[in-house]
C-alpha atoms as a PDB file:
ATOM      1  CA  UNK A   1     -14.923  -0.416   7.706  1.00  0.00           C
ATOM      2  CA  UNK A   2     -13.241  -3.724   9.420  1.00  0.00           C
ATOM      3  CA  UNK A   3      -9.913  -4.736   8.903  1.00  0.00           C
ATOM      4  CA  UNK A   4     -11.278  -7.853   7.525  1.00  0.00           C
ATOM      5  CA  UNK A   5     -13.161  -6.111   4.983  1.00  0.00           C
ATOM      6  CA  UNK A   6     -10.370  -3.345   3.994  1.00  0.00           C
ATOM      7  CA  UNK A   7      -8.078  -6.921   3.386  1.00  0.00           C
ATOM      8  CA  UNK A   8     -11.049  -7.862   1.484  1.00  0.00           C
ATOM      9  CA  UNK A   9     -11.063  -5.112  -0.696  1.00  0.00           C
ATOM     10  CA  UNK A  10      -6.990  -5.832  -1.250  1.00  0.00           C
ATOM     11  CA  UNK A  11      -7.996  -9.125  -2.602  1.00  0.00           C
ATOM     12  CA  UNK A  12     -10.315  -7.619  -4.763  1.00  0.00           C
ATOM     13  CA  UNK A  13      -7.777  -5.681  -6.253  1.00  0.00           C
ATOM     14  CA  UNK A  14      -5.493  -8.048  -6.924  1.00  0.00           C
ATOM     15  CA  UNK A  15      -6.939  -9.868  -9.351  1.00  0.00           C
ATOM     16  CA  UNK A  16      -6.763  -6.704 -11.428  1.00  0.00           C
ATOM     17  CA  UNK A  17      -2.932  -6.812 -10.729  1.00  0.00           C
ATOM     18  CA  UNK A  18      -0.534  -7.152 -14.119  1.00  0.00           C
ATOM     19  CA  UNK A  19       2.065  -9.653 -12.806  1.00  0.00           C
ATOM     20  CA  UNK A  20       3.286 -11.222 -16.009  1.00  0.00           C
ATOM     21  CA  UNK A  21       7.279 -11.558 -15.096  1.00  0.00           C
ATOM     22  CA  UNK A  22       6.741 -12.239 -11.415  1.00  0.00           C
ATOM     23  CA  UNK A  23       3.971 -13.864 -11.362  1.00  0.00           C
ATOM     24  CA  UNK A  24       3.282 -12.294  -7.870  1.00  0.00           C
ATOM     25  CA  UNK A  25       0.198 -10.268  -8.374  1.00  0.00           C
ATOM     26  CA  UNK A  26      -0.529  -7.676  -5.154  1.00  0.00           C
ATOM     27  CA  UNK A  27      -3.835  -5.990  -3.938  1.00  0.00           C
ATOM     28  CA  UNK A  28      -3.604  -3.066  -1.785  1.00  0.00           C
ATOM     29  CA  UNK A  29      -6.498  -0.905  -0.284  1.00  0.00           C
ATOM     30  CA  UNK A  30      -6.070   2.479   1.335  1.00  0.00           C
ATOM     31  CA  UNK A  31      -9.125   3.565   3.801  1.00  0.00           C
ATOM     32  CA  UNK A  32      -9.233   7.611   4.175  1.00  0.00           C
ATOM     33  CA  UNK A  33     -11.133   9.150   6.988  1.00  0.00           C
ATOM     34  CA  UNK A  34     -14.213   9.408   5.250  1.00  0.00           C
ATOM     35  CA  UNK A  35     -14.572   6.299   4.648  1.00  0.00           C
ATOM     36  CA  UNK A  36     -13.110   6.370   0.629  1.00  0.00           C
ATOM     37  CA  UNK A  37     -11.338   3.364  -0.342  1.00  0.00           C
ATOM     38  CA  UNK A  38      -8.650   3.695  -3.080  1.00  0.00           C
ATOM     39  CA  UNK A  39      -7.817   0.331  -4.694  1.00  0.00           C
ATOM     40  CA  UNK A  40      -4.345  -0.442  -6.300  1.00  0.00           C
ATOM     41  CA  UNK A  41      -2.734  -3.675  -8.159  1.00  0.00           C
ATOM     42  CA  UNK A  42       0.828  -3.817  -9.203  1.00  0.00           C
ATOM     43  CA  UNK A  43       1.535  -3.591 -13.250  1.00  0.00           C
ATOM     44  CA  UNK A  44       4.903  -4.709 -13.998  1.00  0.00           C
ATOM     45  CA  UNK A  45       6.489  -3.651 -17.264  1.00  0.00           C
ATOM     46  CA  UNK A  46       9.257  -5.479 -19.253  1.00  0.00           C
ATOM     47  CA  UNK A  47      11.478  -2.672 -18.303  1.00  0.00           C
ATOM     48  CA  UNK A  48      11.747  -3.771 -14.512  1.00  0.00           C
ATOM     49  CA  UNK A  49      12.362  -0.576 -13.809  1.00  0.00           C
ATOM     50  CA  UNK A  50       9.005   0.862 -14.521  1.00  0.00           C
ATOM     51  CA  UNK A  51       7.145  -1.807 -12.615  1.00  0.00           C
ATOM     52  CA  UNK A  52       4.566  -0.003  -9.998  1.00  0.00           C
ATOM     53  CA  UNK A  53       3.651  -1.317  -6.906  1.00  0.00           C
ATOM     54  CA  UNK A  54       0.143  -1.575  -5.623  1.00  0.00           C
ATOM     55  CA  UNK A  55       0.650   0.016  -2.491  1.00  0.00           C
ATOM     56  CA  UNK A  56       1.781   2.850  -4.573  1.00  0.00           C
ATOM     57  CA  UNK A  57      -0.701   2.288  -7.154  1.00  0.00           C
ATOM     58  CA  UNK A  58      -3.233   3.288  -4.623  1.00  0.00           C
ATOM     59  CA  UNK A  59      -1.631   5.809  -2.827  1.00  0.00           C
ATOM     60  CA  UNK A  60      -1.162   8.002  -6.283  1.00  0.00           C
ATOM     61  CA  UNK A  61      -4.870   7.572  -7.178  1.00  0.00           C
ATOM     62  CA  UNK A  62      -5.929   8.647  -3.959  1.00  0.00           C
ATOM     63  CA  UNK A  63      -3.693  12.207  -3.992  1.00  0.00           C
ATOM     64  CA  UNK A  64      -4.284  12.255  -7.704  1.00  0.00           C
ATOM     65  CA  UNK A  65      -7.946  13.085  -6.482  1.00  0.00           C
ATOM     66  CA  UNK A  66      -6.992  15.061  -4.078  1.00  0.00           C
ATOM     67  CA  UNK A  67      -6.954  13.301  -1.141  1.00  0.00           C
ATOM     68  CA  UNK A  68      -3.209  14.407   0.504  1.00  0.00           C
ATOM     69  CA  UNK A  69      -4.460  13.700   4.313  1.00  0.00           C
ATOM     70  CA  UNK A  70      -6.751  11.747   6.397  1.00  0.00           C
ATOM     71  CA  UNK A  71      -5.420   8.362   5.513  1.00  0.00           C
ATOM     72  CA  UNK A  72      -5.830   5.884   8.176  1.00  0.00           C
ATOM     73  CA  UNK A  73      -5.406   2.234   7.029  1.00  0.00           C
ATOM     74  CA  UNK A  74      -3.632   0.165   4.164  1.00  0.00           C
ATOM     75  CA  UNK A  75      -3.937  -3.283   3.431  1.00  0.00           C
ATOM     76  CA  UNK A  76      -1.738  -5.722   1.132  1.00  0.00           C
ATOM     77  CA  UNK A  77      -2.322  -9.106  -0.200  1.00  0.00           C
ATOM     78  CA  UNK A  78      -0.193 -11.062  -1.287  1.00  0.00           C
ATOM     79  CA  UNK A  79      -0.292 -14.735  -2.527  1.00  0.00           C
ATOM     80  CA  UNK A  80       2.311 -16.550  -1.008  1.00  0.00           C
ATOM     81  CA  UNK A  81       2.795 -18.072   2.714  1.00  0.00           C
ATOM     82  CA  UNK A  82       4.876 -15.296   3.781  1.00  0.00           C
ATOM     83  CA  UNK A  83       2.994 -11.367   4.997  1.00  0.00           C
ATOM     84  CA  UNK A  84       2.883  -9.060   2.104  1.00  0.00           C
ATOM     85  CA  UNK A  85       4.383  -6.391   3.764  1.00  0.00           C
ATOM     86  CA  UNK A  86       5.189  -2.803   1.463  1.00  0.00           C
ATOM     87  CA  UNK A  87       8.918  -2.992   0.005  1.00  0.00           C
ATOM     88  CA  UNK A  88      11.055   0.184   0.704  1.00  0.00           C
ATOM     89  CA  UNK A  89      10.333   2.646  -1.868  1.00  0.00           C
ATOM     90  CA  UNK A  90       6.232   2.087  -0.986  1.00  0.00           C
ATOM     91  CA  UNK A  91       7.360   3.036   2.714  1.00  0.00           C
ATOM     92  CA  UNK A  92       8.677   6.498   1.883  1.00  0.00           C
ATOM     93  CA  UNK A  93       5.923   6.923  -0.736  1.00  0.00           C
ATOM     94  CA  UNK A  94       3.358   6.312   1.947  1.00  0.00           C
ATOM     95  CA  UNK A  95       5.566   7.990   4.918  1.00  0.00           C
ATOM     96  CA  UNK A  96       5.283  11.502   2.034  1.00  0.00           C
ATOM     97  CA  UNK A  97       1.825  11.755   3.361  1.00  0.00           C
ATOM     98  CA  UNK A  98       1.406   9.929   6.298  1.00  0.00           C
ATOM     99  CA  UNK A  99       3.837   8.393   8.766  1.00  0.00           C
ATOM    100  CA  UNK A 100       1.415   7.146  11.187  1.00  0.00           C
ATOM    101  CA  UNK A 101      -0.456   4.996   8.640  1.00  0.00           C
ATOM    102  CA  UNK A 102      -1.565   1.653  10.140  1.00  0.00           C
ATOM    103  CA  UNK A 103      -0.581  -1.810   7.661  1.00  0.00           C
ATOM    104  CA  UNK A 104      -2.171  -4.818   6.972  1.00  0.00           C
ATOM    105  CA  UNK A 105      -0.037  -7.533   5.334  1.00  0.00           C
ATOM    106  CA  UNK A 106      -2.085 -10.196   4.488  1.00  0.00           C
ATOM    107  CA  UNK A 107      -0.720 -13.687   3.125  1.00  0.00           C
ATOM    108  CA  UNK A 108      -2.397 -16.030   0.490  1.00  0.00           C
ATOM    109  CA  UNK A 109      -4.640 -17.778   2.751  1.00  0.00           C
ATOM    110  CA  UNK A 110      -6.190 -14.576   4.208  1.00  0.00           C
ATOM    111  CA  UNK A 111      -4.262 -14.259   7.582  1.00  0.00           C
ATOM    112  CA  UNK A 112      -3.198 -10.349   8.344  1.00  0.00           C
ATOM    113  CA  UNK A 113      -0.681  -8.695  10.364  1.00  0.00           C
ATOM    114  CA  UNK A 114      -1.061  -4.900  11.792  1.00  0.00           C
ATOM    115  CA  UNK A 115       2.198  -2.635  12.223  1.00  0.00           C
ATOM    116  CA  UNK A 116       2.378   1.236  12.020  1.00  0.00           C
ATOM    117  CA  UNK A 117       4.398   2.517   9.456  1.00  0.00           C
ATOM    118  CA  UNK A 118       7.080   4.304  11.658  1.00  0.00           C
ATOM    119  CA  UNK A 119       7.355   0.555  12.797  1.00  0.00           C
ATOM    120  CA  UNK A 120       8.486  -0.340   9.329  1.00  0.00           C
ATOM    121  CA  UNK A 121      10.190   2.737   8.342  1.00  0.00           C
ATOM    122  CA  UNK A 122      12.200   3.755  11.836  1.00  0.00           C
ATOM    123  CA  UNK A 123      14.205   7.213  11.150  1.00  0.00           C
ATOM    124  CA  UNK A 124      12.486   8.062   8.147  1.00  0.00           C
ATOM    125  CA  UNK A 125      13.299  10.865   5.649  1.00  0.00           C
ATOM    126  CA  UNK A 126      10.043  13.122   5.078  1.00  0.00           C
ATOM    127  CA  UNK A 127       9.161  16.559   4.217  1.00  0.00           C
ATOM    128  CA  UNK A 128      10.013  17.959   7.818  1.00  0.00           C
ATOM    129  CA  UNK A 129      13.639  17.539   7.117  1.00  0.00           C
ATOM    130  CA  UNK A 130      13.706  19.749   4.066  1.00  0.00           C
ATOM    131  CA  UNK A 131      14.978  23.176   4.643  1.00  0.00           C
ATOM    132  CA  UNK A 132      12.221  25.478   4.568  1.00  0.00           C
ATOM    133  CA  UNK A 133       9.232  22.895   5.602  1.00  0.00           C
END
C-alpha cells in the first residue's frame, strides 16, 4: 500500500468520526506488515475527558485483535490548513508498541507530511524502562 492510499483510507475514516463539540473530526489508518489496515475516527463525549482520539481509536482495535507488532505506517487527516499531527497522549499510546512507527499528517486539502515517531516523541517513556522488562 502507498502512502497516498493509507492517507486515503484516513479520509475514509473520518467521516465516521463523532466530532460534535469540536467540530474537528480526525481519520487515522494504521498499515501492519501484512498488509491489515485498522481504521479509527475520534468520538468525543460531553465529558471531555472521555473523548478518544483516532489515532488511538485505531491503534486499540488493531491490539484488540491481536495485532501487538508489525506496525509500520499511520496516517492522520485532519480538516484544517495546518498537519494533523498525533497529540501527546496518542504518541506514548503508539510509542507502547512501536517507537519506530512512520506518520503521516495530512491537512484538509490532502497534502501529507512523513516523520518517525521517535522524531515526535524524543526521550520517550516505554516498557524498557520498567524494572523487570
Amino acid at each position: 500500500m502507498t502512502e497516498q492510499e493509507l492517507v486515503a483510507r484516513a479520509f475514509e475514516a473520518q467521516k465516521r468520526a463523532y466530532a460534535p463539540y469540536s467540530g474537528f473530526p480526525v481519520g487515522a489508518a494504521l498499515l501492519c506488515g501484512d498488509g491489515a489496515v485498522f481504521t479509527g475516527c475520534n468520538v468525543e463525549n460531553a465529558a471531555y475527558g472521555c473523548t478518544v482520539c483516532a489515532e488511538r481509536v485505531a491503534a486499540l482495535k488493531a491490539v484488540s485483535e491481536g495485532r501487538r507488532e508489525g506496525w509500520l505506517m499511520l496516517a492522520v487527516a485532519g480538516t484544517g490548513r495546518d498537519f494533523c499531527w498525533p497529540c501527546g497522549p496518542c504518541r506514548q499510546v503508539l510509542h507502547e508498541f512501536c517507537p519506530d512507527l512512520v506518520v503521516l499528517a495530512a491537512n484538509g486539502e490532502g497534502e501529507f507530511r512523513r516523520a518517525s515517531l521517535s522524531r515526535l516523541l524524543p526521550r520517550a517513556f516505554g516498557p524498557e524502562q520498567l524494572s523487570g522488562a
